[in-house]
C-alpha atoms as a PDB file:
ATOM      1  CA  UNK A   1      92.077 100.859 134.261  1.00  0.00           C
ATOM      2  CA  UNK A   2      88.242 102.084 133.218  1.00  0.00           C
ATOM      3  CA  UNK A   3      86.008 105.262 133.344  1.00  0.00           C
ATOM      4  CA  UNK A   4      84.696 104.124 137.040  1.00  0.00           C
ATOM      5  CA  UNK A   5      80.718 104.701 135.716  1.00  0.00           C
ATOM      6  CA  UNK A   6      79.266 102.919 132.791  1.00  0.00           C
ATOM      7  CA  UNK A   7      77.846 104.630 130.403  1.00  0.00           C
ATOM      8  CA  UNK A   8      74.676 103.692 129.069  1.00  0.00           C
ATOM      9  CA  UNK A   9      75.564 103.589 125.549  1.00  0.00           C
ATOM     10  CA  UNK A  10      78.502 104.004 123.536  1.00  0.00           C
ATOM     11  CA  UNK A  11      78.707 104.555 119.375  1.00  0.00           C
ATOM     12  CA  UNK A  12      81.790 104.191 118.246  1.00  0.00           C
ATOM     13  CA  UNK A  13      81.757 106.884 115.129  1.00  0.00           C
ATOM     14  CA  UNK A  14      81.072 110.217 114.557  1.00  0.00           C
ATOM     15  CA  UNK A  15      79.226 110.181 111.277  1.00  0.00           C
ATOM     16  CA  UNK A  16      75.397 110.929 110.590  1.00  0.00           C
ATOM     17  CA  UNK A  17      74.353 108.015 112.191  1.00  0.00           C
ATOM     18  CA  UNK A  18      76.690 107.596 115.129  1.00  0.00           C
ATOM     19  CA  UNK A  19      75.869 111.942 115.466  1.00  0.00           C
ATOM     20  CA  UNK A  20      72.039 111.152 115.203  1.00  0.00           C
ATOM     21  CA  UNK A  21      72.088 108.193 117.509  1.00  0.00           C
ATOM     22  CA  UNK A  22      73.482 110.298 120.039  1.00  0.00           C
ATOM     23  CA  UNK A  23      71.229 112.947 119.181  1.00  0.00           C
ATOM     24  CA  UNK A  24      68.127 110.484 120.090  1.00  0.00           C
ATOM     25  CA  UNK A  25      70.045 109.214 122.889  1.00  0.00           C
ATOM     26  CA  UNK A  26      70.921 112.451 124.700  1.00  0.00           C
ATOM     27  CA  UNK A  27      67.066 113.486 124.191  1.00  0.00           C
ATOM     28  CA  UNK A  28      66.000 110.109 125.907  1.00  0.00           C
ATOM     29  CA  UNK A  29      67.946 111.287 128.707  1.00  0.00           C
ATOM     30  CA  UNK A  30      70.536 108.567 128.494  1.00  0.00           C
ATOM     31  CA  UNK A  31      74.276 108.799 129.279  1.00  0.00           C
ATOM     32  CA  UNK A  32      75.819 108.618 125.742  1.00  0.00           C
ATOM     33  CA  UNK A  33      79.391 108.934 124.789  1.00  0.00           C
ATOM     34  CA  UNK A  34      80.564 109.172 121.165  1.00  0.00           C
ATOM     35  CA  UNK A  35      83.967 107.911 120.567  1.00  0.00           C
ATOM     36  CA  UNK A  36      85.772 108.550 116.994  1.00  0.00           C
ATOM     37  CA  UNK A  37      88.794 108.323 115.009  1.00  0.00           C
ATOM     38  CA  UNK A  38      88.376 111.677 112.911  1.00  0.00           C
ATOM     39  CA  UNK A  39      88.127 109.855 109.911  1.00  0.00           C
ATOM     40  CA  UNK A  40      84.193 109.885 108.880  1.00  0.00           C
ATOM     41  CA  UNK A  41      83.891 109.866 105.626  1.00  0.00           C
ATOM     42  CA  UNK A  42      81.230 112.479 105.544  1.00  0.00           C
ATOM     43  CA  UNK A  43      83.899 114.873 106.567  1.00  0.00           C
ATOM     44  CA  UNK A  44      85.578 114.857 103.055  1.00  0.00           C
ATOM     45  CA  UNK A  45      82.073 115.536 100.701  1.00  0.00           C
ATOM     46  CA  UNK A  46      82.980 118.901  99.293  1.00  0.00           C
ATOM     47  CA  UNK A  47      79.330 119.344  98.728  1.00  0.00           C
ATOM     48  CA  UNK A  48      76.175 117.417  99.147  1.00  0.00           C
ATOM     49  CA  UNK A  49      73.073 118.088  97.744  1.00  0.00           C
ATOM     50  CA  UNK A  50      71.141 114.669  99.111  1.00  0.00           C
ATOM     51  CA  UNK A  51      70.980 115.918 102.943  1.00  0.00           C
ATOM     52  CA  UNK A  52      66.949 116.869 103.098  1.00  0.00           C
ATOM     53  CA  UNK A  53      66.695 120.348 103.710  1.00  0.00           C
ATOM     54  CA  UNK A  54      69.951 122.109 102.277  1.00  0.00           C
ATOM     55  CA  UNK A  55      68.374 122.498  98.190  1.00  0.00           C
ATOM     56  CA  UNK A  56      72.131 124.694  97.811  1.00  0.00           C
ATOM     57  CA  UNK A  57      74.235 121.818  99.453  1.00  0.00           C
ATOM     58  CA  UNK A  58      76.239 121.431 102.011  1.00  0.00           C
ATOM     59  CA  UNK A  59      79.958 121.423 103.190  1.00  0.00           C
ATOM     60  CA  UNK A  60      80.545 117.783 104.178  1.00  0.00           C
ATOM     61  CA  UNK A  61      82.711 119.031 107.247  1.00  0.00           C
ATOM     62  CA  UNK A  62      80.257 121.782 107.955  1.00  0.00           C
ATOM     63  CA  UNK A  63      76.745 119.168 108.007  1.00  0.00           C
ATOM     64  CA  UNK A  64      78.668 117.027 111.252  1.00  0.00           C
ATOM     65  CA  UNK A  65      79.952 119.754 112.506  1.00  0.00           C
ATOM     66  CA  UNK A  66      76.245 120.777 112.915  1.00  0.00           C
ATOM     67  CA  UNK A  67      75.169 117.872 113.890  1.00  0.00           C
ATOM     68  CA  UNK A  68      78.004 117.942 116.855  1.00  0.00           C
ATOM     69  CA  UNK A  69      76.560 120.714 117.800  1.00  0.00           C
ATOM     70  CA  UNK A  70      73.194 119.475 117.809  1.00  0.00           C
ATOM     71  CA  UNK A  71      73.861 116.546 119.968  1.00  0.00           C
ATOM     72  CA  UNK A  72      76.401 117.754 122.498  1.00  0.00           C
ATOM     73  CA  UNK A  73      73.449 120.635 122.581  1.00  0.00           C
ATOM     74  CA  UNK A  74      71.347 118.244 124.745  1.00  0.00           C
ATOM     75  CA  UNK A  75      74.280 116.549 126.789  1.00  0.00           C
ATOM     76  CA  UNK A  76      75.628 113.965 124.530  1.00  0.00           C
ATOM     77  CA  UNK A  77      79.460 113.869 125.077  1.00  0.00           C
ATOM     78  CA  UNK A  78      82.152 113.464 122.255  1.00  0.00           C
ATOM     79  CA  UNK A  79      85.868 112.087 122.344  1.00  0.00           C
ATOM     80  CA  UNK A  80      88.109 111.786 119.582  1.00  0.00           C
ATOM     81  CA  UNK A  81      89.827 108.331 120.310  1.00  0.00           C
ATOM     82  CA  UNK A  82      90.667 105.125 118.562  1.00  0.00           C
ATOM     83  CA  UNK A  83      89.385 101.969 120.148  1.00  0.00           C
ATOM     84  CA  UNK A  84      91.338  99.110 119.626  1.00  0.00           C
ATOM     85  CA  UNK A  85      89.302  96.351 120.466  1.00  0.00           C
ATOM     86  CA  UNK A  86      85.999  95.128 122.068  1.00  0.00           C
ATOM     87  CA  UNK A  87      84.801  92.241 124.376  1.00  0.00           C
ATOM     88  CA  UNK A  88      81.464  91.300 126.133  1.00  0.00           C
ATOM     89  CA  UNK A  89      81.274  91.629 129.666  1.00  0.00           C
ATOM     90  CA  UNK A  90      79.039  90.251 132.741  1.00  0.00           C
ATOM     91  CA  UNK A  91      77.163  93.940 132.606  1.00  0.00           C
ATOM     92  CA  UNK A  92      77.623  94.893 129.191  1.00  0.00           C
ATOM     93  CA  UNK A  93      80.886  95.725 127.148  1.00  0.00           C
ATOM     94  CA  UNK A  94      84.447  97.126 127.405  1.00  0.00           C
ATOM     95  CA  UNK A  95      86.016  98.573 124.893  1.00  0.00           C
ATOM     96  CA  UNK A  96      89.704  99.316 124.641  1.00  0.00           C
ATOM     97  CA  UNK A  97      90.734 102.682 123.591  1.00  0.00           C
ATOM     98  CA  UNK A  98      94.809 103.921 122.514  1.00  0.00           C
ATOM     99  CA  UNK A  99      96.567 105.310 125.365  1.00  0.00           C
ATOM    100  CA  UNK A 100      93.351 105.993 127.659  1.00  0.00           C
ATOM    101  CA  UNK A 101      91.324 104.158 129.931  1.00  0.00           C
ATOM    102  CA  UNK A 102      88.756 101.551 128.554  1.00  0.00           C
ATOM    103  CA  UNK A 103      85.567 102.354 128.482  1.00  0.00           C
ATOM    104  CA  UNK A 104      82.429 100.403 130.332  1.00  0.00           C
ATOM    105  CA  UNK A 105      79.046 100.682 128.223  1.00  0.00           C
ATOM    106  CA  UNK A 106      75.821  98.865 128.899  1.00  0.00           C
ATOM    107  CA  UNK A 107      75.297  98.985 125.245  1.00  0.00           C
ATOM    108  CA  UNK A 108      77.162  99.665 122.082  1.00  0.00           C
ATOM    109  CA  UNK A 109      76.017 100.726 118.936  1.00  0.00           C
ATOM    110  CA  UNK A 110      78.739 100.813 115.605  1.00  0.00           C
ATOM    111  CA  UNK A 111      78.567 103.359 113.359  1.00  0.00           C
ATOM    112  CA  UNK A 112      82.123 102.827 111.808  1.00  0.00           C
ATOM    113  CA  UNK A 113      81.533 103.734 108.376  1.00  0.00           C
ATOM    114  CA  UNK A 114      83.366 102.700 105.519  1.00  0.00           C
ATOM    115  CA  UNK A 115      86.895 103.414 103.790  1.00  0.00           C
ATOM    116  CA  UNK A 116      87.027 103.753 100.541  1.00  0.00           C
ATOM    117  CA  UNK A 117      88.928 101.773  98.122  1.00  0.00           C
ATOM    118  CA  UNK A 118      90.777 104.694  96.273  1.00  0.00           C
ATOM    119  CA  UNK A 119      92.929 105.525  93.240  1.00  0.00           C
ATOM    120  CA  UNK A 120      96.321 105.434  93.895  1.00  0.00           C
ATOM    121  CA  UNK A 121      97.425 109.261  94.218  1.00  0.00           C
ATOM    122  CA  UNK A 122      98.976 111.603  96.517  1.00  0.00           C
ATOM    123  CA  UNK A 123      97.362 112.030  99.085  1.00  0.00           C
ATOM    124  CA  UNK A 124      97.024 116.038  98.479  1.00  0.00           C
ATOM    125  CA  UNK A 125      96.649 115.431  94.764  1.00  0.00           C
ATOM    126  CA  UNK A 126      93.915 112.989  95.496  1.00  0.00           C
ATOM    127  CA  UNK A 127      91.870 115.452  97.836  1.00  0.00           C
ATOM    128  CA  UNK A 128      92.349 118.220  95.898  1.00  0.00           C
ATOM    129  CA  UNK A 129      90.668 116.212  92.366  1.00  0.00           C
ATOM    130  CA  UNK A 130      87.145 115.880  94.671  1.00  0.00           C
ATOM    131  CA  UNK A 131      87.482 119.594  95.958  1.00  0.00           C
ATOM    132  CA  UNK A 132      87.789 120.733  92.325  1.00  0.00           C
ATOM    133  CA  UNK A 133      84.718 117.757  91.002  1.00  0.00           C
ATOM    134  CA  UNK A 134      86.722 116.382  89.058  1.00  0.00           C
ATOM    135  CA  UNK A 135      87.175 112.598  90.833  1.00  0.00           C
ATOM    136  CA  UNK A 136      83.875 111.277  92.407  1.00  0.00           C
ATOM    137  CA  UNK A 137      83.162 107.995  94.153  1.00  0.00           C
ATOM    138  CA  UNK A 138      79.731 108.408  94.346  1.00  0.00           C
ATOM    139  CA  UNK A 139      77.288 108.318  91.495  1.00  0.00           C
ATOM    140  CA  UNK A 140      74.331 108.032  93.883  1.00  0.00           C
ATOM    141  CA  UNK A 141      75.471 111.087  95.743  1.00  0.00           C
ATOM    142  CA  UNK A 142      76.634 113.238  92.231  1.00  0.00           C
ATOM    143  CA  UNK A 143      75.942 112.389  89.014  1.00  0.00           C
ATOM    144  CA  UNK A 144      72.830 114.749  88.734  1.00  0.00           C
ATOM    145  CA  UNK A 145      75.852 117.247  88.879  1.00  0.00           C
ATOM    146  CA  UNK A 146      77.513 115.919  86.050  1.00  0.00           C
ATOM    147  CA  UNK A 147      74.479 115.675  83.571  1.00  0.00           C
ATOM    148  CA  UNK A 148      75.753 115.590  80.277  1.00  0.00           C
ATOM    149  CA  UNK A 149      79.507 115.611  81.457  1.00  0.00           C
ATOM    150  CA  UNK A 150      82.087 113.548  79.894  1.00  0.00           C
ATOM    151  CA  UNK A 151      82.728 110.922  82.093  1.00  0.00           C
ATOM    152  CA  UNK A 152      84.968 108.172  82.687  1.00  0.00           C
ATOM    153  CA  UNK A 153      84.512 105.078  85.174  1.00  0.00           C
ATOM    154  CA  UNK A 154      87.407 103.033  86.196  1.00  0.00           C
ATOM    155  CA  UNK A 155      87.388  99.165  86.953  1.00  0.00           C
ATOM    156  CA  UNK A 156      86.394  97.228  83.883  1.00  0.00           C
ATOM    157  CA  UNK A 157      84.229  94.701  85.398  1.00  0.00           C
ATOM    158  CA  UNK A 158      80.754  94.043  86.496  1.00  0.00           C
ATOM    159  CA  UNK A 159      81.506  96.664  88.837  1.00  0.00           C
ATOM    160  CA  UNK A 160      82.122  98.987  86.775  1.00  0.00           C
ATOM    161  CA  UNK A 161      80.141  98.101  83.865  1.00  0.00           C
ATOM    162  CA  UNK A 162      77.662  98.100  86.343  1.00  0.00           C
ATOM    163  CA  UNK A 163      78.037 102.127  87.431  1.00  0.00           C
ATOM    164  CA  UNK A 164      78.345 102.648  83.756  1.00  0.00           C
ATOM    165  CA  UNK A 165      75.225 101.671  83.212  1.00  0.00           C
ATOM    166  CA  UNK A 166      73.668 103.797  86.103  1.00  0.00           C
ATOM    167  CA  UNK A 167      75.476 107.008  85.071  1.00  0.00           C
ATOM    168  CA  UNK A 168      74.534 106.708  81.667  1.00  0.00           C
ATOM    169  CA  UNK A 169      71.174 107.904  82.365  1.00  0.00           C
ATOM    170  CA  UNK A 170      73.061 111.462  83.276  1.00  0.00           C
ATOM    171  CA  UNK A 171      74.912 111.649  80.114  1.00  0.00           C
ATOM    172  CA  UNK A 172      75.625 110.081  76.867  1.00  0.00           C
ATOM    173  CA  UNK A 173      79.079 110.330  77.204  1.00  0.00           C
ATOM    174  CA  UNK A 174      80.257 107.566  79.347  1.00  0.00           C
ATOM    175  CA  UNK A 175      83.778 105.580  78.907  1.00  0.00           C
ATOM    176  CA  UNK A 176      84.403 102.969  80.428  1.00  0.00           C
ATOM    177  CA  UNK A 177      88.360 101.360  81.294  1.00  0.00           C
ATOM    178  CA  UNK A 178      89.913  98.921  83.216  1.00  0.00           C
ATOM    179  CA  UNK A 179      92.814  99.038  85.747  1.00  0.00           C
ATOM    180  CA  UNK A 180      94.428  96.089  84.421  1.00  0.00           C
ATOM    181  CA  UNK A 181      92.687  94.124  82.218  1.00  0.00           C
ATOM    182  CA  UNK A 182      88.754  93.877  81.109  1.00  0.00           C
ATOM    183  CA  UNK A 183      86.770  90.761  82.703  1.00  0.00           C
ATOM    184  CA  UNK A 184      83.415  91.405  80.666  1.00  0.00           C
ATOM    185  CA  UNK A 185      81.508  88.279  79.363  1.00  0.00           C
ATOM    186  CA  UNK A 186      79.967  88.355  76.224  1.00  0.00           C
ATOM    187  CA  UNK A 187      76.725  89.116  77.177  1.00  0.00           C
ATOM    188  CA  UNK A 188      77.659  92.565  79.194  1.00  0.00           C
ATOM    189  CA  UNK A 189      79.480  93.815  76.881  1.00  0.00           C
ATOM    190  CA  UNK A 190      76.813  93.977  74.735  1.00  0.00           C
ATOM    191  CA  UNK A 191      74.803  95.631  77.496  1.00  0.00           C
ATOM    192  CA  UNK A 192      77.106  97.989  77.300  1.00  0.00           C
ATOM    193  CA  UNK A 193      77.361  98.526  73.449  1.00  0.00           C
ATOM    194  CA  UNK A 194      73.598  98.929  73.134  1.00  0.00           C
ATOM    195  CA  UNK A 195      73.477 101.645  75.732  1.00  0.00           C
ATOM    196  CA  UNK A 196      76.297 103.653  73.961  1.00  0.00           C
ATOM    197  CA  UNK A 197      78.990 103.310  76.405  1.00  0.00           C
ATOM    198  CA  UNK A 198      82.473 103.324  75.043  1.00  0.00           C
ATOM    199  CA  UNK A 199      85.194 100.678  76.817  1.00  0.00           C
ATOM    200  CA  UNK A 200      88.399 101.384  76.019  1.00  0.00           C
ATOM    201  CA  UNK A 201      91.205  98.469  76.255  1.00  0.00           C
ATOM    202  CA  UNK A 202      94.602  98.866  77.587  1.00  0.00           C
ATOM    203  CA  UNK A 203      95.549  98.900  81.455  1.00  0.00           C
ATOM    204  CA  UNK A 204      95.551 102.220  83.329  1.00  0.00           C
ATOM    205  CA  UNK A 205      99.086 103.880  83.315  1.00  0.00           C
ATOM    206  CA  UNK A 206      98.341 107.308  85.231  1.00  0.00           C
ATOM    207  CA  UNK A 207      95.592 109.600  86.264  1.00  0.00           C
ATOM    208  CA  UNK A 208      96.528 113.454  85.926  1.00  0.00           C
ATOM    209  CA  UNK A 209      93.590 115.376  87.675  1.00  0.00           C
ATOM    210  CA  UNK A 210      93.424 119.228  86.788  1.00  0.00           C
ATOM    211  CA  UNK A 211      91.090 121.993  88.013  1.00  0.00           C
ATOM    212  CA  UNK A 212      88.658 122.017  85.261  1.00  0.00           C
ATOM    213  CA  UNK A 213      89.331 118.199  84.221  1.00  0.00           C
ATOM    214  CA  UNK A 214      90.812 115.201  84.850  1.00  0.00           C
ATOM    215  CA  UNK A 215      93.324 113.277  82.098  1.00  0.00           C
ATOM    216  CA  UNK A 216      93.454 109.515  82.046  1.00  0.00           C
ATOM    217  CA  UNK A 217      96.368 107.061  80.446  1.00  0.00           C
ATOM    218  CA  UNK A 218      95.929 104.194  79.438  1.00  0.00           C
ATOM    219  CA  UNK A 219      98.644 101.604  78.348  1.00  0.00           C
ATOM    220  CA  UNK A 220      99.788 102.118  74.716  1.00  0.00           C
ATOM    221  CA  UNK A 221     100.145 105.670  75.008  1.00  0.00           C
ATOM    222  CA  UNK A 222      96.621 106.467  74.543  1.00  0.00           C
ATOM    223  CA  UNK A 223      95.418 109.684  76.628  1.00  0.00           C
ATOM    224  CA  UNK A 224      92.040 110.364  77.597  1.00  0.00           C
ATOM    225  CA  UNK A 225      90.551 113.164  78.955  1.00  0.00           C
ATOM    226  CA  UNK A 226      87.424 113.560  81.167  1.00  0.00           C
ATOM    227  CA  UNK A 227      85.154 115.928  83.258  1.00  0.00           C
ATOM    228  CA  UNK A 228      85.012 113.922  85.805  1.00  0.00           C
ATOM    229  CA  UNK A 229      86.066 110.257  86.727  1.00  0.00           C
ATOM    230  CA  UNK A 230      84.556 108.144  88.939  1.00  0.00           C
ATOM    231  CA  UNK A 231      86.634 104.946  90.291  1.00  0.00           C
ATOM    232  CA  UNK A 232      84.347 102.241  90.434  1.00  0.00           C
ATOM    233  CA  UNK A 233      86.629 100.319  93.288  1.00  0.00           C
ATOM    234  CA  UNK A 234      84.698  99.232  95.860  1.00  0.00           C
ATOM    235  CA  UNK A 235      85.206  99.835  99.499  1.00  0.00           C
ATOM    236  CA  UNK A 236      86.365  98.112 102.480  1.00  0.00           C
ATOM    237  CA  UNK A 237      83.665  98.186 105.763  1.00  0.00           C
ATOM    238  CA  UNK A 238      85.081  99.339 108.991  1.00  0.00           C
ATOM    239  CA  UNK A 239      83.666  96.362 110.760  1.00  0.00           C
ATOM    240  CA  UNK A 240      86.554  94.873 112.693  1.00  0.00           C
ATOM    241  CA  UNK A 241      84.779  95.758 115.948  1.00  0.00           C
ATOM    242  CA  UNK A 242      81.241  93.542 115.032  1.00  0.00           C
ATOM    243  CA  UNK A 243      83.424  90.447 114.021  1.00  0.00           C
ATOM    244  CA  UNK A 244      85.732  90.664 117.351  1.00  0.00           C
ATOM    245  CA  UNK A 245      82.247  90.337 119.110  1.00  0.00           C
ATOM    246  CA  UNK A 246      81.594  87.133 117.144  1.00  0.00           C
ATOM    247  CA  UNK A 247      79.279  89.240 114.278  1.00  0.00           C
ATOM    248  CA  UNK A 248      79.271  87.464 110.768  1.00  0.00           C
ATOM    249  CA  UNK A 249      79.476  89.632 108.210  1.00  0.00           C
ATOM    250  CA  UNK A 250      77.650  89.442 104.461  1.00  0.00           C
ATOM    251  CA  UNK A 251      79.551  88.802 101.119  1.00  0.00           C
ATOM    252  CA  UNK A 252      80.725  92.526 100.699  1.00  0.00           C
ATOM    253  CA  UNK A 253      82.173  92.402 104.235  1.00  0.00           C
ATOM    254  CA  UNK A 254      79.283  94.893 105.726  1.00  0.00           C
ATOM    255  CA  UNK A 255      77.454  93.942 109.088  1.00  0.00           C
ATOM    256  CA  UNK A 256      74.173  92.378 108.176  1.00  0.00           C
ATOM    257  CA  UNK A 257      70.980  94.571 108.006  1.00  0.00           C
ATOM    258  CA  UNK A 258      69.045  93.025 111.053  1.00  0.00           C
ATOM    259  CA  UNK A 259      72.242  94.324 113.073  1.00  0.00           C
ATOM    260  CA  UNK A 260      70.360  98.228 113.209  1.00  0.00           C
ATOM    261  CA  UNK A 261      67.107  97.109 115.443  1.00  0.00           C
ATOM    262  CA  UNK A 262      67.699  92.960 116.559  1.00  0.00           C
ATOM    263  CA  UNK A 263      71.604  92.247 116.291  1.00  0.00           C
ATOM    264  CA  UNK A 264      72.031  88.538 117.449  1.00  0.00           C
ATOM    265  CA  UNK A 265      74.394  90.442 120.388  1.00  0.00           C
ATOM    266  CA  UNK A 266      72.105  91.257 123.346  1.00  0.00           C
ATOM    267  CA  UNK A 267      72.969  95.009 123.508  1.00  0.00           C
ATOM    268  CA  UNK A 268      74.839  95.842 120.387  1.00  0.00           C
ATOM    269  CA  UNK A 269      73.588  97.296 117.460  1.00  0.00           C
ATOM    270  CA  UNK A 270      74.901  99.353 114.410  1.00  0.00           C
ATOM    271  CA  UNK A 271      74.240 102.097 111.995  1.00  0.00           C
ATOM    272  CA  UNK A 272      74.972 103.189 108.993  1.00  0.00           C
ATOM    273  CA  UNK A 273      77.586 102.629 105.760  1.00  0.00           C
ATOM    274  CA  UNK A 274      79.466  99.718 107.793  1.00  0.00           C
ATOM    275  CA  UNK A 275      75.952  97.936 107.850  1.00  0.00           C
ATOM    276  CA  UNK A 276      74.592  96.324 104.283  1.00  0.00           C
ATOM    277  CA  UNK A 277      72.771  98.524 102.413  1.00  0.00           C
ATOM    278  CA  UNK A 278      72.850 102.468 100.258  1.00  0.00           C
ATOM    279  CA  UNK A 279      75.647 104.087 101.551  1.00  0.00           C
ATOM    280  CA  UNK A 280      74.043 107.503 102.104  1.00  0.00           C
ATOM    281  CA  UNK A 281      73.327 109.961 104.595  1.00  0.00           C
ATOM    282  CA  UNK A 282      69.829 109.854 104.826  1.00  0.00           C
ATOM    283  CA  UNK A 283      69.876 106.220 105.234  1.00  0.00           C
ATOM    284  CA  UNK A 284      72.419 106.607 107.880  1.00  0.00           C
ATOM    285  CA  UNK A 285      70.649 109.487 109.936  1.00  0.00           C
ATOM    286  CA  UNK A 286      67.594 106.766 109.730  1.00  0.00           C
ATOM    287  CA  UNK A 287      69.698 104.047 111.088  1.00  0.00           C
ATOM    288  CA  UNK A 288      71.022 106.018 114.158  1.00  0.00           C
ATOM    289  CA  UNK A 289      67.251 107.054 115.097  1.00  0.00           C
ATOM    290  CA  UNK A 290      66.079 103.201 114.628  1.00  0.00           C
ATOM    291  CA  UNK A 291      69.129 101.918 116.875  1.00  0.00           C
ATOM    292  CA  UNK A 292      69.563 104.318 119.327  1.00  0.00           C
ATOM    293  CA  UNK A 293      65.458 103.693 120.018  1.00  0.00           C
ATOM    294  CA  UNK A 294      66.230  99.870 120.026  1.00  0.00           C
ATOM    295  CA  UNK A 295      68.993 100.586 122.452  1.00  0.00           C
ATOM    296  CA  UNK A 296      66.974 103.469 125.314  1.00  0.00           C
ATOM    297  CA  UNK A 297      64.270 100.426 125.321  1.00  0.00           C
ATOM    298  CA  UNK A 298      66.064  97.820 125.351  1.00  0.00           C
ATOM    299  CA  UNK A 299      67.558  99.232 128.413  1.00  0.00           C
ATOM    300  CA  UNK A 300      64.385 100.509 129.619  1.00  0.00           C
ATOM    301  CA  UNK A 301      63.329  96.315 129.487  1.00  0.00           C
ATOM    302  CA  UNK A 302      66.634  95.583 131.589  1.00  0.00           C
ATOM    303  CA  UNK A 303      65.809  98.012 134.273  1.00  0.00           C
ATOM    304  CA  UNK A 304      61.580  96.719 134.428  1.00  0.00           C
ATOM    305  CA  UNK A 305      60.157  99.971 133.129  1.00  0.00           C
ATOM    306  CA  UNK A 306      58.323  98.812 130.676  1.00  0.00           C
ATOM    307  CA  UNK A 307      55.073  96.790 130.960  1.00  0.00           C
ATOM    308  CA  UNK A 308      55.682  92.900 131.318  1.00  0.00           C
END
């Protein structure tokens, strides 16, 4: 069983750049549904201060919530679904969704985000450390915020060494531990001895986030405390859907870059953090205006208005 019309394009998430494809989409006077799980990771930013044009920041939940608005202003339409699967078609694509009819598109464009990979708390506990700024996955997205903090980074390894190094231009207090055990060579953990940073030994025990700080033990009974800690974890790219299609994906498991305006899938594209690149909202918003223009003329090519 299917929705008996196709639409002309589908994006499959909800975040900045599925919202802003659709935006673009709607105002090219296309037929554009948005399907999403409810789980954009945009939704969860306490407060952003990199969205151009909001200098006191913005409530994650509040920013797509306005750019809902925007884009079902001018006829986009939204359903909160999960779809299970994907598979090419004589006129397009059909894509699966839970309990509901599948869905006919004549193009598709992902815009499935990320998840991150997470320190293992409660889940309340967990959400409760970023509303009160004291965890943070982002140092792109924060660290001005926590200029001369005491901070601690998690995941002693080039990772992590790594986001040591880029946060230590925001404070001079910088500590860096492992989760297990450190795997530094010889010549980074000089890096990091030059530049001041301290790396503690000793595999993490327990985190013990408060409102005003967060305390970190390490094995051998040695307790740490912090302003803020950022895990320095990875994450894990929502980009199931690409690879059912046949999509390779790069080393870091992201869709490649060329995927926003020439994917090697006639009528697919995709947009922001689940394609290779900086994971932020600007870059995102960018993506969904750059594929949802690749997708209205693409289609404009497949129905001869366009100059041959």
């Amino acid at each position: 069983m299917t929705d008996n019309k196709p639409w002309d394009v589908v994006v499959v998430g909800a975040g900045p750049a599925g919202l802003t494809a659709a935006l673009y989409l709607a105002r090219y006077h296309r037929r554009v549904l948005v399907v999403h799980d409810g789980k954009s990771r945009a939704l969860r930013i306490p407060l952003t201060h990199n969205a151009p044009g909001f200098p006191e920041g913005i409530n994650g939940a509040d920013f797509v919530r306005r750019m809902t608005d925007h884009a079902t202003h001018f006829g986009a339409e939204i359903r909160e679904a999960h779809i299970t699967d994907i598979r090419r078609q004589e006129e397009g694509f059909a894509l699966s969704v839970a309990d509901a009819a599948d869905l006919v598109a004549r193009t598709v464009i992902l815009a499935t985000g990320i998840f991150l990979n997470q320190v293992d708390l409660p889940e309340d506990v967990h959400e409760q450390a970023i509303k009160d700024d004291v965890l943070r996955y982002c140092p792109i997205c924060d660290a001005y915020e926590h200029t001369d903090a005491h901070i601690g980074v998690l995941g002693c390894d080039s990772n992590g060494a790594a986001e040591a190094l880029f946060l230590r231009r925001y404070s001079d207090r910088i500590t860096l531990m492992p989760l297990s055990h450190p795997e530094l060579t010889a010549s980074q953990k000089a890096q990091l001895d030059q530049a001041g940073i301290k790396v503690m030994t000793g595999a993490l025990v327990e985190l013990s986030p408060r409102n005003d700080r967060i305390d970190v033990v390490l094995e051998g009974s040695q307790t740490l405390g912090f302003d803020v800690v950022y895990p320095a974890l990875g994450c894990s790219p929502r980009a199931e859907l690409g690879t059912a299609l046949g999509l390779a994906v790069t080393e870091s498991g992201c869709l490649p870059s060329q995927c926003v305006t020439a994917s090697p899938i006639a009528g697919l594209w995709a947009a922001g953090d689940v394609v290779e690149g900086l994971d932020q909202i600007s870059i995102a918003m960018g993506h969904g205006a750059l594929s949802a223009t690749k997708a209205h003329n693409w289609l404009r090519e497949q129905d001869g208005e366009t100059l041959t």
